[in-house]
PDB file of N, CA and C in Angstrom:
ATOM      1  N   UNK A   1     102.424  20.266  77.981  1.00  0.00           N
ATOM      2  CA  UNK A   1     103.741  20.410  77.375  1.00  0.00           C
ATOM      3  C   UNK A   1     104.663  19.318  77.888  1.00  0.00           C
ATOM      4  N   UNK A   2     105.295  18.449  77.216  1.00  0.00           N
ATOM      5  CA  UNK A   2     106.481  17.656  77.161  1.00  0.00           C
ATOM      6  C   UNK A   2     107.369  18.009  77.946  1.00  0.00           C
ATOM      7  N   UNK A   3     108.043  17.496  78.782  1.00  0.00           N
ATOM      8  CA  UNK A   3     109.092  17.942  79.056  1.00  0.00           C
ATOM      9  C   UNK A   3     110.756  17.090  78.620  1.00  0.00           C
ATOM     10  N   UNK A   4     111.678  17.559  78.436  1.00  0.00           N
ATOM     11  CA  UNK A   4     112.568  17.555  77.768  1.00  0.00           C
ATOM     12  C   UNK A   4     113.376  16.560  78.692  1.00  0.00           C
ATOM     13  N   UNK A   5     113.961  15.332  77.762  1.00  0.00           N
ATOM     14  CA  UNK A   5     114.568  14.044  78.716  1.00  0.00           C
ATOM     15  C   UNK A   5     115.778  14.396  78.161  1.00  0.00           C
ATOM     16  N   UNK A   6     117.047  13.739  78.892  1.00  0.00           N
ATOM     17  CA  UNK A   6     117.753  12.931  78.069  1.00  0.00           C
ATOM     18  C   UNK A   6     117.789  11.473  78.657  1.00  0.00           C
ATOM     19  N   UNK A   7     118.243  11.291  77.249  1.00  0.00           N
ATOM     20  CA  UNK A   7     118.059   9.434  76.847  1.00  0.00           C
ATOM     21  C   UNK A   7     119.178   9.118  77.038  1.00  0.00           C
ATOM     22  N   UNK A   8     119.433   7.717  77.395  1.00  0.00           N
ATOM     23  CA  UNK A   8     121.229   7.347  77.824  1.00  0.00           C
ATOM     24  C   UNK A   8     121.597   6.521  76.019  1.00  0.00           C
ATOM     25  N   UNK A   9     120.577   6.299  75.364  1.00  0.00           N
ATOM     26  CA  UNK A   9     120.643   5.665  73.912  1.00  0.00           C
ATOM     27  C   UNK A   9     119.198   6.095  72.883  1.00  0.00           C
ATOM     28  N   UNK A  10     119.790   6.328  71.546  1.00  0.00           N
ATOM     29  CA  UNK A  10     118.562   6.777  70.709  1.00  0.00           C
ATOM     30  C   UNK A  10     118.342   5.428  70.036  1.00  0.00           C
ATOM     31  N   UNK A  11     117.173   5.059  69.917  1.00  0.00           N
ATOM     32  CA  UNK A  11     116.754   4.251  68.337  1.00  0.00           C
ATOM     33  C   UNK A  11     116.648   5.050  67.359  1.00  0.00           C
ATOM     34  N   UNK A  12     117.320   5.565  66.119  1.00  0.00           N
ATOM     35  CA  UNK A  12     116.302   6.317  64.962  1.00  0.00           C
ATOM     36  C   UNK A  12     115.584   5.085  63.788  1.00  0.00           C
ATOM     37  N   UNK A  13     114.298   4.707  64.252  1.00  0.00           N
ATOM     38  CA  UNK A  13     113.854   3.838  63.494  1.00  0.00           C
ATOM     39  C   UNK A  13     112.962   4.543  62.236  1.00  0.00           C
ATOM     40  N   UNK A  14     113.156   5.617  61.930  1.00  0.00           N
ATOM     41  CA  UNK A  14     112.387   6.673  60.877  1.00  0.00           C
ATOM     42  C   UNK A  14     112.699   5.628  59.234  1.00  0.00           C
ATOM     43  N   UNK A  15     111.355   5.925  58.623  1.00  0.00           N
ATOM     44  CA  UNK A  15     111.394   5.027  57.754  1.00  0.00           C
ATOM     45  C   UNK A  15     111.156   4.121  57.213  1.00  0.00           C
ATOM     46  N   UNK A  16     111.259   2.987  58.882  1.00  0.00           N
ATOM     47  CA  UNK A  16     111.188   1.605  59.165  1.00  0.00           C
ATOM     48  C   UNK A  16     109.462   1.068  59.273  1.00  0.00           C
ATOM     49  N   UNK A  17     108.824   0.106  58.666  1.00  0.00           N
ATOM     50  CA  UNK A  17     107.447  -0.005  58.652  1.00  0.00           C
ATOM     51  C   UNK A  17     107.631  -1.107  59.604  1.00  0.00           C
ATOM     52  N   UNK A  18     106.017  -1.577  60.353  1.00  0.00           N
ATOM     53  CA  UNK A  18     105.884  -2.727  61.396  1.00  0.00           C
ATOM     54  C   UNK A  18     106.655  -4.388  60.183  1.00  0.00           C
ATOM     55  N   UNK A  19     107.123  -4.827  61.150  1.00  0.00           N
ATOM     56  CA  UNK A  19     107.368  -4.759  62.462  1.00  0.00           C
ATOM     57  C   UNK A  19     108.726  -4.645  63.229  1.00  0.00           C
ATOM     58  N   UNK A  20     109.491  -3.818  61.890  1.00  0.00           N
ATOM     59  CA  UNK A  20     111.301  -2.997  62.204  1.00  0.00           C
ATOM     60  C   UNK A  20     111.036  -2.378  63.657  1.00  0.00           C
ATOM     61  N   UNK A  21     110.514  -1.765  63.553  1.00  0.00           N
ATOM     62  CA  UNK A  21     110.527  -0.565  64.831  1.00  0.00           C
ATOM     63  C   UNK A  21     110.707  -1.592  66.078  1.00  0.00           C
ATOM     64  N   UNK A  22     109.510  -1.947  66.672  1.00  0.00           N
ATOM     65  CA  UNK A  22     109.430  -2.799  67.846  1.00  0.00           C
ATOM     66  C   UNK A  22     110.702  -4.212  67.470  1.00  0.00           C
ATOM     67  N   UNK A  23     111.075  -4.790  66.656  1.00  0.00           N
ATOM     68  CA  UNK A  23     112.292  -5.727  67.046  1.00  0.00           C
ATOM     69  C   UNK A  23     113.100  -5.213  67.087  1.00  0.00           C
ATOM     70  N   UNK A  24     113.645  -4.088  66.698  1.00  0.00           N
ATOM     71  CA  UNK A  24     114.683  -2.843  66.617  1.00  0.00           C
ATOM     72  C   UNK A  24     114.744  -2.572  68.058  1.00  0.00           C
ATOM     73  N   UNK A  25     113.569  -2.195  69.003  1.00  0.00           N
ATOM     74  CA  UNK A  25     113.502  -1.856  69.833  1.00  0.00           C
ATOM     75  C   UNK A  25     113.632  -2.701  71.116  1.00  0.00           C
ATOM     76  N   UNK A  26     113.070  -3.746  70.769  1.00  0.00           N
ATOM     77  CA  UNK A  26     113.470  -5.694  71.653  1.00  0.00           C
ATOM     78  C   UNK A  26     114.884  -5.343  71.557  1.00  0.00           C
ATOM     79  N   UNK A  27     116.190  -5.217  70.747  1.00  0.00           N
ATOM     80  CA  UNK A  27     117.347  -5.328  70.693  1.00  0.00           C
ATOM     81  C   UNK A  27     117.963  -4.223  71.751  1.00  0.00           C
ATOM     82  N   UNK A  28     117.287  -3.354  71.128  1.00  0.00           N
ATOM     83  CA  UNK A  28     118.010  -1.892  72.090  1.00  0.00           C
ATOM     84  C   UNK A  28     117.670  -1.986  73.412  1.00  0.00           C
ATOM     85  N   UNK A  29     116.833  -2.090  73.551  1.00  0.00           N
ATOM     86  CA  UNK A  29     116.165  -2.005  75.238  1.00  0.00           C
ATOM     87  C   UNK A  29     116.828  -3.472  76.253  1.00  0.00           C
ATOM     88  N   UNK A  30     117.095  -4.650  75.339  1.00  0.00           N
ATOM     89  CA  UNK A  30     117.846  -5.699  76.132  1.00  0.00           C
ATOM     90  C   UNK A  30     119.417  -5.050  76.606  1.00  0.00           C
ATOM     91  N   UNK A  31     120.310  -4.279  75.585  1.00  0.00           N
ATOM     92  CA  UNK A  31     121.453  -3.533  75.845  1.00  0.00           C
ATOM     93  C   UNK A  31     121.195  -2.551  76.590  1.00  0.00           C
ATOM     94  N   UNK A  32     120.312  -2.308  77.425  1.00  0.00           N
ATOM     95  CA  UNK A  32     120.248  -1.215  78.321  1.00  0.00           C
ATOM     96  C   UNK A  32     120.449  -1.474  79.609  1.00  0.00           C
ATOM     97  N   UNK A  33     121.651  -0.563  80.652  1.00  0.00           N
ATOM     98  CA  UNK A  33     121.197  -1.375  81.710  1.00  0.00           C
ATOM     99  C   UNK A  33     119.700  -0.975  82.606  1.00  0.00           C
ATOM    100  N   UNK A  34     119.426  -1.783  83.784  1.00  0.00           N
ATOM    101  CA  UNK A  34     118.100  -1.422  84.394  1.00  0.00           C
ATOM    102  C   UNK A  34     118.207   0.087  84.546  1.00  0.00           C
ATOM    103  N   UNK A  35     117.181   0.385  84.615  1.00  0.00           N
ATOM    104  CA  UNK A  35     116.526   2.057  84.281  1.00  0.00           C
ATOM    105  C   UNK A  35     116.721   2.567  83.601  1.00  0.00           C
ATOM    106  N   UNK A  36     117.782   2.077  82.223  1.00  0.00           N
ATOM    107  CA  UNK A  36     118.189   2.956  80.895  1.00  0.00           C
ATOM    108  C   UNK A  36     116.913   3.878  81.122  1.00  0.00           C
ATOM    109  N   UNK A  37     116.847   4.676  79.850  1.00  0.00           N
ATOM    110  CA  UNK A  37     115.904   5.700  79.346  1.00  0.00           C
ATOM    111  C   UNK A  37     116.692   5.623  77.707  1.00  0.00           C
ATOM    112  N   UNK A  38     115.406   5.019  76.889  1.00  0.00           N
ATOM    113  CA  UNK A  38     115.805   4.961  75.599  1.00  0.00           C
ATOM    114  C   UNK A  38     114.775   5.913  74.898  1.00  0.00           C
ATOM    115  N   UNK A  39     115.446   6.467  73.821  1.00  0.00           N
ATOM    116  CA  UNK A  39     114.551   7.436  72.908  1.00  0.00           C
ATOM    117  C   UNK A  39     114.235   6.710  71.296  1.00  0.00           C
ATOM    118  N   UNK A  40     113.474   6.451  71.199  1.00  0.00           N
ATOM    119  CA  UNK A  40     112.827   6.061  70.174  1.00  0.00           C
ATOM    120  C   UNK A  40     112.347   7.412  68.898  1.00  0.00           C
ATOM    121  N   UNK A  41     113.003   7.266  67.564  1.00  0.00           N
ATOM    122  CA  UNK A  41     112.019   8.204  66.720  1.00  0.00           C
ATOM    123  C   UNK A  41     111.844   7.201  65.383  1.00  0.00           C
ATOM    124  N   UNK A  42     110.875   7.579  65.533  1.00  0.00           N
ATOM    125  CA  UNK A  42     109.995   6.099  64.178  1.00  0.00           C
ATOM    126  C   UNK A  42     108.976   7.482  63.645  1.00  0.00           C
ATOM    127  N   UNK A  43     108.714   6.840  62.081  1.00  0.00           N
ATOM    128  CA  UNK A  43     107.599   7.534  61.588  1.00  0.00           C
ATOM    129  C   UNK A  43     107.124   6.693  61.257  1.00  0.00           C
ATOM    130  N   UNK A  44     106.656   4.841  61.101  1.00  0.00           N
ATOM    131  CA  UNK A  44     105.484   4.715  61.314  1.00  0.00           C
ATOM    132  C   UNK A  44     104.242   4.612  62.330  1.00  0.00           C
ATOM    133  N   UNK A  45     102.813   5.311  61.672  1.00  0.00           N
ATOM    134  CA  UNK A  45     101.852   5.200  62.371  1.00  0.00           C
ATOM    135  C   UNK A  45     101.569   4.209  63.773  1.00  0.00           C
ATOM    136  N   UNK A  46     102.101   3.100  63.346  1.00  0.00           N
ATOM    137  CA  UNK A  46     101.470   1.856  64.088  1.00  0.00           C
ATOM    138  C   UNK A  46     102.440   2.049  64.923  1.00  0.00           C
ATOM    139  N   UNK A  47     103.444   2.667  65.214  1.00  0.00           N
ATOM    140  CA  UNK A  47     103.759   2.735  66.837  1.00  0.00           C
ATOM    141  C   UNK A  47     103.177   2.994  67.682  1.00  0.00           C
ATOM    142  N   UNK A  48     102.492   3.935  67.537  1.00  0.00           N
ATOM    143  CA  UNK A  48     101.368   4.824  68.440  1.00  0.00           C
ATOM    144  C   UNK A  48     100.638   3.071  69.564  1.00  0.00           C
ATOM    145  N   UNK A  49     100.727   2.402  68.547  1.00  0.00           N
ATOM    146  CA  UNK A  49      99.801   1.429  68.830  1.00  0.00           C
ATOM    147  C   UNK A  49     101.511   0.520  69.804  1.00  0.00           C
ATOM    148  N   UNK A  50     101.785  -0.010  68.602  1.00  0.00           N
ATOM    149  CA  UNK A  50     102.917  -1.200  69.068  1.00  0.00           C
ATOM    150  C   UNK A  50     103.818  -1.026  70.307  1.00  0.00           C
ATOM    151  N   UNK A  51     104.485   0.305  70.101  1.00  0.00           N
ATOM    152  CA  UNK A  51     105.169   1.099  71.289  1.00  0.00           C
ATOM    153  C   UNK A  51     104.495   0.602  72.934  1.00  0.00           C
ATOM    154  N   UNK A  52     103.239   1.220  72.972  1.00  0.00           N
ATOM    155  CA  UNK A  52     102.779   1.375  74.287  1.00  0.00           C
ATOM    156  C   UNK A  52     102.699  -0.136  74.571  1.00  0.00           C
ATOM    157  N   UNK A  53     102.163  -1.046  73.677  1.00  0.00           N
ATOM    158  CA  UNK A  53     102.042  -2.482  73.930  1.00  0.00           C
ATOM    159  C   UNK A  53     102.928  -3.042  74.346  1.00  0.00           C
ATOM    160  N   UNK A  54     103.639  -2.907  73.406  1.00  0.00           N
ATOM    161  CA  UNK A  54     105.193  -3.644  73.828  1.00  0.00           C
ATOM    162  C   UNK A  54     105.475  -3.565  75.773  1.00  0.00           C
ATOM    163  N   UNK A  55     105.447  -2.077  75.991  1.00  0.00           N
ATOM    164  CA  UNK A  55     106.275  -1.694  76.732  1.00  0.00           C
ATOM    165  C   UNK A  55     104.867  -2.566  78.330  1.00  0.00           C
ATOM    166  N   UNK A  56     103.499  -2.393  78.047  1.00  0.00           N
ATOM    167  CA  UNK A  56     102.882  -2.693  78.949  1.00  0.00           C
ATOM    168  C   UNK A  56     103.504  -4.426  78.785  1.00  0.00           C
ATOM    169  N   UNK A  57     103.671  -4.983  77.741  1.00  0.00           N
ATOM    170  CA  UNK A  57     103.434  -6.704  78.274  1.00  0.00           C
ATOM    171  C   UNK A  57     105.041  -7.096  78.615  1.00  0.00           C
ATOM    172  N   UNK A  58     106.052  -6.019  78.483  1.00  0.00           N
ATOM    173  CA  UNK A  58     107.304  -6.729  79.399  1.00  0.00           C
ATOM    174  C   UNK A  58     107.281  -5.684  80.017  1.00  0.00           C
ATOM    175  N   UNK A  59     106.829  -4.749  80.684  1.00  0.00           N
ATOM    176  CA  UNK A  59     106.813  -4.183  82.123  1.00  0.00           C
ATOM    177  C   UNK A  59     107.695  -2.976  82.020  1.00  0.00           C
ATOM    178  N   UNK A  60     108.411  -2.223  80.607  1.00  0.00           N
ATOM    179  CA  UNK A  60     109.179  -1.119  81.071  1.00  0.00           C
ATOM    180  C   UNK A  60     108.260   0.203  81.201  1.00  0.00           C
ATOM    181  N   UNK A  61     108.655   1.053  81.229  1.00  0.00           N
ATOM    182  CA  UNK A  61     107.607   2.625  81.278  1.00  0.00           C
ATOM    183  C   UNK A  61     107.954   3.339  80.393  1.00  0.00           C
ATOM    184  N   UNK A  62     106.959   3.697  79.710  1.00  0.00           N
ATOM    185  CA  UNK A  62     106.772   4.864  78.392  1.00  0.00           C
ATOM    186  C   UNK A  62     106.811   6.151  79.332  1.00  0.00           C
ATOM    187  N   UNK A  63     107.893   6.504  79.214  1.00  0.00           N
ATOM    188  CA  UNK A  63     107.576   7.826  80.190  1.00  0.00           C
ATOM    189  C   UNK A  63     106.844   8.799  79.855  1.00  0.00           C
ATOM    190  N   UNK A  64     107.469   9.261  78.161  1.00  0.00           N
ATOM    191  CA  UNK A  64     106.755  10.365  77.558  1.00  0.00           C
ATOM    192  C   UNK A  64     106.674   9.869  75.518  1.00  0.00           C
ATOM    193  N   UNK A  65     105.832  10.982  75.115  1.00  0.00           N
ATOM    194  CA  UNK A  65     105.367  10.171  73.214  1.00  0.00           C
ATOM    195  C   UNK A  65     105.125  11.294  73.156  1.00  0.00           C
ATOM    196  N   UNK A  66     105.402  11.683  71.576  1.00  0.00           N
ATOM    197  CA  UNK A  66     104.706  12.959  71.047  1.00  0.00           C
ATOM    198  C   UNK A  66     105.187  12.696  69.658  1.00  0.00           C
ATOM    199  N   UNK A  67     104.308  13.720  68.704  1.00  0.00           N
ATOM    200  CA  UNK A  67     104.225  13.035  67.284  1.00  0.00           C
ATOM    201  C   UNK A  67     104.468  14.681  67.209  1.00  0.00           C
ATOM    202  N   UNK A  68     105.034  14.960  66.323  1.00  0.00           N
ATOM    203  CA  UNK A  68     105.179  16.324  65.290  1.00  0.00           C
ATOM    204  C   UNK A  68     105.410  16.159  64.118  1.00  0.00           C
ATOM    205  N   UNK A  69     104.798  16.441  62.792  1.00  0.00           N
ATOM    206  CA  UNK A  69     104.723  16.166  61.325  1.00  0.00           C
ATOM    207  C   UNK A  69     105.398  15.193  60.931  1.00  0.00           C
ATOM    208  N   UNK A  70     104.265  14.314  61.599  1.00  0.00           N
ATOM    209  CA  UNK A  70     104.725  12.771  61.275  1.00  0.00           C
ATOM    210  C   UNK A  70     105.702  11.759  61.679  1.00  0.00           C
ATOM    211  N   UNK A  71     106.803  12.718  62.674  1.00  0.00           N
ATOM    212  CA  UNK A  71     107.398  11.917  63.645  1.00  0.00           C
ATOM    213  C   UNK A  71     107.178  11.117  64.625  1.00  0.00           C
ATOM    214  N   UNK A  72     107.784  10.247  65.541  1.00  0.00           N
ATOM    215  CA  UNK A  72     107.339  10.217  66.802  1.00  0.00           C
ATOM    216  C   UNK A  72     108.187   9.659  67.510  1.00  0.00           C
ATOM    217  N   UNK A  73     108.032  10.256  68.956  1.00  0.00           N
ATOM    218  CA  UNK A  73     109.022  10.151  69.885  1.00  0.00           C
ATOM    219  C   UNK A  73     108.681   9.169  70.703  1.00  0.00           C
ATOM    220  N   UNK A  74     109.330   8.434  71.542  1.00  0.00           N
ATOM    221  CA  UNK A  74     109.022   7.609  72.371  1.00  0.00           C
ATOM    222  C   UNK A  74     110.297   7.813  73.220  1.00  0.00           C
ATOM    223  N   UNK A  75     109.971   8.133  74.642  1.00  0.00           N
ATOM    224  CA  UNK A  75     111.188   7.756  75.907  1.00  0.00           C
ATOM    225  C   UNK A  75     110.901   6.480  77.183  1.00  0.00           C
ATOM    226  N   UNK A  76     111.214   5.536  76.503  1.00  0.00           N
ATOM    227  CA  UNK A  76     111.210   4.189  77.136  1.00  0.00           C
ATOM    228  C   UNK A  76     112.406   3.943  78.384  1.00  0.00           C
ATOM    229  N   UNK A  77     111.935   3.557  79.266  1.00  0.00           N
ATOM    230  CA  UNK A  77     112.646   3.559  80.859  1.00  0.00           C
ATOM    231  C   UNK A  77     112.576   1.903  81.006  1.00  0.00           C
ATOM    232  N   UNK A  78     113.766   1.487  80.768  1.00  0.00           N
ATOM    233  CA  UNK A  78     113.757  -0.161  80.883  1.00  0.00           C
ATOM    234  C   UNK A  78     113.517  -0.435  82.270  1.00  0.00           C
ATOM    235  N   UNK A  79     112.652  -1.851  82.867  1.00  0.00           N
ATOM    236  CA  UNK A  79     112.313  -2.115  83.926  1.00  0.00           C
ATOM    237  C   UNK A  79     113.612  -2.750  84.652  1.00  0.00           C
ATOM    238  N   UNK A  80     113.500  -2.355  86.129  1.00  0.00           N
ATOM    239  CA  UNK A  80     114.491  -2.612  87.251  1.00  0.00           C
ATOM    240  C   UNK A  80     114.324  -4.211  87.024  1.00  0.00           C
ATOM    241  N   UNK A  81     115.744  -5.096  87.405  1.00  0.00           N
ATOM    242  CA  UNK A  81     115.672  -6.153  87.332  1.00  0.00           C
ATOM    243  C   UNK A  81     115.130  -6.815  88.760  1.00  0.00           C
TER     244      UNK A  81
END
């Protein structure tokens, strides 16, 4: 079971096909300060994929993801400078 964050900023990228979501998300996550916690909700598929990537090759932490009828969540923790 998930446990329940809050986020200091939401993305709602619902809607948005590759590759909206992740540059959507390059924007938001630069306006964060170090350790934000950003919430991401996208319904396309290919986040599942892009999301985690993203976040491994500039270093922030996916804390938590979960998909419910076709949603999906993402709580991204921007890396300490």
């Amino acid at each position: 079971m998930n446990q329940i964050l809050s986020a200091d900023r939401t993305l709602d990228a619902t809607g948005l096909s590759c590759p909206e979501p992740v540059m959507m998300l390059h924007q938001h996550v630069r306006d964060l300060p170090a350790g934000g916690l950003l919430e991401v909700i996208a319904t396309d598929p290919s986040t599942r994929r892009d999301i985690p990537k993203f976040c491994v090759f500039l270093g922030h932490e996916l804390v938590q993801q979960d998909e419910e009828g076709g949603t999906y969540r993402y709580w991204i923790r921007k890396k300490s400078d």
